[in-house]
Protein backbone atom coordinates (compact mmCIF):
# COMPACT_ATOMS: atom_id res chain seq x y z
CA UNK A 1 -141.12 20.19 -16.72
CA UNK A 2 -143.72 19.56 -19.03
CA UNK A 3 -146.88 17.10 -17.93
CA UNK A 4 -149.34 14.83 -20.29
CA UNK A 5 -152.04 14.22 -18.95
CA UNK A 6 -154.40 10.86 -20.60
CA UNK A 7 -157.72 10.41 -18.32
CA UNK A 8 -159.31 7.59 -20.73
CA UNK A 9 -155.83 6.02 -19.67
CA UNK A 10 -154.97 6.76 -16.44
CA UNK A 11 -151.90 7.87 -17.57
CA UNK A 12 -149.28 10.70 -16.76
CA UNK A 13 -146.45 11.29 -18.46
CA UNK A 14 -143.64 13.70 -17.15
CA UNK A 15 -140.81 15.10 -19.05
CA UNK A 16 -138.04 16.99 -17.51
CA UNK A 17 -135.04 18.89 -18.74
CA UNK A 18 -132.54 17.16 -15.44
CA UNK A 19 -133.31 14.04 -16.53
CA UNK A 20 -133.30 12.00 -19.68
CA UNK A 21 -135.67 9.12 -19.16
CA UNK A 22 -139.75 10.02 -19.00
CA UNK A 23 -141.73 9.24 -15.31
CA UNK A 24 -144.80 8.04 -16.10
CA UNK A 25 -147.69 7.56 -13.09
CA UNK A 26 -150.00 5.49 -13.97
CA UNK A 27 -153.20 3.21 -12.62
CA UNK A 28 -151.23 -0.05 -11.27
CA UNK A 29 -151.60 -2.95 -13.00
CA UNK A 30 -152.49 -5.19 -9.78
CA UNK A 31 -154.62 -2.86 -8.30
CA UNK A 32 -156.94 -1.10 -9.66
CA UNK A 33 -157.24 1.61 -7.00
CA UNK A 34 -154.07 3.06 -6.45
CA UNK A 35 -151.39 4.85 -8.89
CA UNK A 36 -147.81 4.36 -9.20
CA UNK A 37 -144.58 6.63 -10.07
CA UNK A 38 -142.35 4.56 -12.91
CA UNK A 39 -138.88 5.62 -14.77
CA UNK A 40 -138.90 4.35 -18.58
CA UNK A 41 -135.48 3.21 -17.84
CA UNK A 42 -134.11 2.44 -14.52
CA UNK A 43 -136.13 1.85 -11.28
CA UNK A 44 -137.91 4.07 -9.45
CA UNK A 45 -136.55 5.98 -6.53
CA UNK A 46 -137.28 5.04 -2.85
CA UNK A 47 -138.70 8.31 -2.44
CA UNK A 48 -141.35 7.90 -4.97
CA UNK A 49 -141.90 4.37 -4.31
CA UNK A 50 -145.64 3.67 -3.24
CA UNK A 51 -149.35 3.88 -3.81
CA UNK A 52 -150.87 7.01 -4.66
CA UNK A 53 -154.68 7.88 -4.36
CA UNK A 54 -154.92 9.58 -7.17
CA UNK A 55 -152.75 11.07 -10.26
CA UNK A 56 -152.32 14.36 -8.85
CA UNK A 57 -150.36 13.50 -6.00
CA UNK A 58 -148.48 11.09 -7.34
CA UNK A 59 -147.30 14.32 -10.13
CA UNK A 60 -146.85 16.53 -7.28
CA UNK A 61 -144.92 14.11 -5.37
CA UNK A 62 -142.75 13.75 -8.82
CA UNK A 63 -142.65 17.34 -8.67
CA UNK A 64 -141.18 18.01 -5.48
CA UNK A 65 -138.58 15.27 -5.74
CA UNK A 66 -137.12 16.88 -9.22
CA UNK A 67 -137.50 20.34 -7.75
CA UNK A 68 -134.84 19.35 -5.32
CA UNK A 69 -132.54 17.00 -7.50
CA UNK A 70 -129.45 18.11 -9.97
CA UNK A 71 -129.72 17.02 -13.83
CA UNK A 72 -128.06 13.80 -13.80
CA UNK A 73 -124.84 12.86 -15.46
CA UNK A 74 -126.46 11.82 -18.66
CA UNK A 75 -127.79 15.28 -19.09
CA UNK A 76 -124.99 17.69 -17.81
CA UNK A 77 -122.68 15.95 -20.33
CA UNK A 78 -124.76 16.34 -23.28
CA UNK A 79 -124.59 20.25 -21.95
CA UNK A 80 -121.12 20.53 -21.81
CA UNK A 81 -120.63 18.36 -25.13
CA UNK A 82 -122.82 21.06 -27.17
CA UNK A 83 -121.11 23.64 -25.18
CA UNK A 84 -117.81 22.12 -26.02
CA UNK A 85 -118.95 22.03 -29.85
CA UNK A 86 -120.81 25.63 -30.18
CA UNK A 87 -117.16 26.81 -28.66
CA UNK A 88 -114.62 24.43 -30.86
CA UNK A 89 -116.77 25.94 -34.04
CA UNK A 90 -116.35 29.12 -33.30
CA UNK A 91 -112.60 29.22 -32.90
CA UNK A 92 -111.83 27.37 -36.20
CA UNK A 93 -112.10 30.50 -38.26
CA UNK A 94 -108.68 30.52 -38.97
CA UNK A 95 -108.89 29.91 -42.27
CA UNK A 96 -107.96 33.11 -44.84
CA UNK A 97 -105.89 34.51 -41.70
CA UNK A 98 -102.19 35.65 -42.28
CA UNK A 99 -99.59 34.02 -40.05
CA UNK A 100 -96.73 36.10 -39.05
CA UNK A 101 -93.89 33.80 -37.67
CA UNK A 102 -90.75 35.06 -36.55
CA UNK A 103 -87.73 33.38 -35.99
CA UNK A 104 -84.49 32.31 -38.29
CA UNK A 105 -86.23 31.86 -41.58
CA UNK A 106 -87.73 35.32 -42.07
């Protein structure tokens, strides 16, 4: 998880490796006293949902609710595609190779 911090404005941004969209916690627009927890895309989970004093809790309160979550759907397939495609490359070295075949024709 890797944290931005901008004081001049009262801005956090959060990237994580389980998901693919940033969290940003920032000062909210209607009220000038209290911080909020917001997804780039998508909305914002009921757990994270609310006012926060200040911009430390609401990153530790990002914090626990990612320590506790699986990468999402998004991510685990872009995993398995590079997986899949570091794996197909590596088997396609067939060419130069002799093939024996037996049967009728030999």
């Amino acid at each position: 998880m890797k944290v931005d911090h901008s004081p001049e404005q009262q801005l956090c941004t959060i990237k994580s490796d389980k998901m693919v969209s940033d969290i940003l916690v920032r000062k909210k627009p209607a009220d000038h006293h209290f911080f909020e927890v917001k997804f780039t895309t998508g909305a914002t989970p009921s757990e994270l949902s609310g006012r926060y004093s200040n911009i430390d809790s609401g990153v530790r309160a990002v914090e626990s609710y990612l320590r506790g979550r699986r990468p999402t759907a998004t991510v685990r397939r872009d995993e398995y595609s590079k997986e899949r495609k570091k794996n197909n490359g590596s088997n396609n070295q067939t060419e130069g190779s002799k093939h024996i075949r037996k049967g009728s024709d030999n």
